[in-house]
Structures are given as structure tokens and as C-alpha cells.
C-alpha atoms as a PDB file:
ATOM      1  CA  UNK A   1     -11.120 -41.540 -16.149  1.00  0.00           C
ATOM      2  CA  UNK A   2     -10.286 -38.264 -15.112  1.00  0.00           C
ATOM      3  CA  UNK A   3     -11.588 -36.091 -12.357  1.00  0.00           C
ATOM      4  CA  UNK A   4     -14.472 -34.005 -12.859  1.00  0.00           C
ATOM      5  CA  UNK A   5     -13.987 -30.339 -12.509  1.00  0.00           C
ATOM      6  CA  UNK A   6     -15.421 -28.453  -9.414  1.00  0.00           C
ATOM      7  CA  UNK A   7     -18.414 -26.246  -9.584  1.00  0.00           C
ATOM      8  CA  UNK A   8     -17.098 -23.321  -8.373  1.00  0.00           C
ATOM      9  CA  UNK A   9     -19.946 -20.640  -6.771  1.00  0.00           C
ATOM     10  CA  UNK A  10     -18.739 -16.838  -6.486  1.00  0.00           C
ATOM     11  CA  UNK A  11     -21.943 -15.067  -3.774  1.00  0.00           C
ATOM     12  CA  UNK A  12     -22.548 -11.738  -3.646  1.00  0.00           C
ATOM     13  CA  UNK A  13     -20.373  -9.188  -2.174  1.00  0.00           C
ATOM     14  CA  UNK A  14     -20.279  -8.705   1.864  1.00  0.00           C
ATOM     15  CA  UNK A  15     -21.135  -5.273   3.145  1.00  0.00           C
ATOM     16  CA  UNK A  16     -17.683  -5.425   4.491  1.00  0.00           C
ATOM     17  CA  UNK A  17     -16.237  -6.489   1.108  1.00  0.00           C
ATOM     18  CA  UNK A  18     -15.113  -9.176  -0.848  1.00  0.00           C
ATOM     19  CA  UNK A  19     -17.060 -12.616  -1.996  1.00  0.00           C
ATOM     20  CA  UNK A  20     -17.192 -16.035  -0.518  1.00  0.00           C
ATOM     21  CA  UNK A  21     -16.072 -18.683  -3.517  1.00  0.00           C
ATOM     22  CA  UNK A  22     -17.056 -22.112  -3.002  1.00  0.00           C
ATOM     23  CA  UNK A  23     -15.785 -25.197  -5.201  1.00  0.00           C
ATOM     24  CA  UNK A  24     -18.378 -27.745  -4.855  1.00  0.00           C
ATOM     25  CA  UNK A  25     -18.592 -28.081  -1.377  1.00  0.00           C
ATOM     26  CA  UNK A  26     -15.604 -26.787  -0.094  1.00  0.00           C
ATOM     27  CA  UNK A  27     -14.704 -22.999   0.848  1.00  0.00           C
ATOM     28  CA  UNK A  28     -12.164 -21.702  -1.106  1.00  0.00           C
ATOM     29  CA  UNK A  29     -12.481 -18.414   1.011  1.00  0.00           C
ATOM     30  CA  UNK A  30     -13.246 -14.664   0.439  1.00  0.00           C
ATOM     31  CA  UNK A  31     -12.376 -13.260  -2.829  1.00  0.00           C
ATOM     32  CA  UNK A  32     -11.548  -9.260  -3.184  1.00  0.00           C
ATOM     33  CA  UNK A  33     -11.112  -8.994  -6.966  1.00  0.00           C
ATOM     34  CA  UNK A  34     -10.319 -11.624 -10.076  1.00  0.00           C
ATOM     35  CA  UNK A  35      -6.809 -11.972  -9.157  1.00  0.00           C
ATOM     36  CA  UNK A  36      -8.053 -13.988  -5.809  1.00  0.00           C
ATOM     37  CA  UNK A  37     -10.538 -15.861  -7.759  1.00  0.00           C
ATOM     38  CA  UNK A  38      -8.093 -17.117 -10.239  1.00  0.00           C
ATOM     39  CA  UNK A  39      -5.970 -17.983  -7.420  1.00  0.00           C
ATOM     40  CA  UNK A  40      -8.413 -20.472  -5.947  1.00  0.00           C
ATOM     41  CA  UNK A  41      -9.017 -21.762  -9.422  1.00  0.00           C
ATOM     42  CA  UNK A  42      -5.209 -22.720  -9.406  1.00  0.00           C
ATOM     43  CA  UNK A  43      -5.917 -24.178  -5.877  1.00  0.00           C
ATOM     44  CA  UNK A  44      -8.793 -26.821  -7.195  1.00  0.00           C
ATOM     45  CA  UNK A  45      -6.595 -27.741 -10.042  1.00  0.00           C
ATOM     46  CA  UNK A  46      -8.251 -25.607 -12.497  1.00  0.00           C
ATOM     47  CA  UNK A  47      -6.078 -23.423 -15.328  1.00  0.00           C
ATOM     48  CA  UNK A  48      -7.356 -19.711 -15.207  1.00  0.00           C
ATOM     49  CA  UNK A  49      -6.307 -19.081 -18.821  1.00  0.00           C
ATOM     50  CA  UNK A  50      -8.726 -22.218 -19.724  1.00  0.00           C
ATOM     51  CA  UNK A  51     -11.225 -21.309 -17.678  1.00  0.00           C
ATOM     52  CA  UNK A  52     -13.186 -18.182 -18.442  1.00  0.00           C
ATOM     53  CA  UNK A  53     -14.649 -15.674 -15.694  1.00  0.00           C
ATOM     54  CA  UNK A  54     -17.934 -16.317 -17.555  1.00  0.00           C
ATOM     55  CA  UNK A  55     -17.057 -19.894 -18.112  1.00  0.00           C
ATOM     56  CA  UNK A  56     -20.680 -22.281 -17.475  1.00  0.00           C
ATOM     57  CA  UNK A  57     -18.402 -23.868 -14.464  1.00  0.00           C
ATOM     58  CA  UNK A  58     -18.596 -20.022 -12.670  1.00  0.00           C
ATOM     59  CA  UNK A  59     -22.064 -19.262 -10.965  1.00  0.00           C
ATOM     60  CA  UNK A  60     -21.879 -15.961 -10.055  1.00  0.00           C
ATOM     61  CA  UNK A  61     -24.817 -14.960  -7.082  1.00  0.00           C
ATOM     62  CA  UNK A  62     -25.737 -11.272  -7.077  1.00  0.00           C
ATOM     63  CA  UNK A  63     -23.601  -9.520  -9.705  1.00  0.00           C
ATOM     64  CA  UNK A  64     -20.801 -10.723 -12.215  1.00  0.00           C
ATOM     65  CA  UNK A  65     -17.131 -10.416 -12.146  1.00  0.00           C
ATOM     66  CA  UNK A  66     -17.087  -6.751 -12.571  1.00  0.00           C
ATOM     67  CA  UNK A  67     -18.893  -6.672  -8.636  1.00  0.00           C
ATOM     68  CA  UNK A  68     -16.864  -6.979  -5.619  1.00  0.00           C
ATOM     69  CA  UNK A  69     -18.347  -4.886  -3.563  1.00  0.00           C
END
């Protein structure tokens, strides 16, 4: 059986900048642009080029990938 993938949850952007990313429960930490957020997929084990910025797995709160601040 393999392991089922995180949930990951991108919120809206700080008024200081960036986005909190959470994987299921854990924090992942602050994301300033895609290149971070594909880095914390690779952290939880998922591949970026498999797993689309609009991918069903990505809930984005208070603006899509092209908002970061």
C-alpha cells in the first residue's frame, strides 16, 4: 500500500510578503514565489514536474499561483 499524498494548502499572501504552505498538518513554511513551493513539494516527497501548480492536491486561499503578494 503506498502512502497517500499530502494535501498541501498555499494561504493568502502576508502584508509583509510571502505565503504560509501547509502539507496536511504540518508547516512547510513561508513561500515567496513557485520556486519555494516546489521546493516543499520535494520536501513531502512529492515530484513538482508530476504535480501541477493547479493540481486538485493544491488549495490555494486568496489568490492563485500568479499571487504572492
Amino acid at each position: 500500500m503506498s502512502k497517500p499524498q499530502p494535501r498541501i494548502v498555499v494561504h493568502p499572501p502576508a502584508p509583509t510578503g510571502g505565503r504560509r504552505v501547509h502539507g496536511d498538518t504540518d508547516i512547510l513554511g513561508v513561500a515567496y514565489g513557485v520556486v519555494d513551493l516546489l521546493e516543499f513539494l520535494r520536501r513531502v516527497g512529492l515530484d513538482p514536474e508530476e504535480v501541477g501548480l493547479r493540481d486538485p492536491l493544491i488549495r490555494w486561499v486568496g489568490g492563485g499561483p500568479d499571487v504572492w503578494g
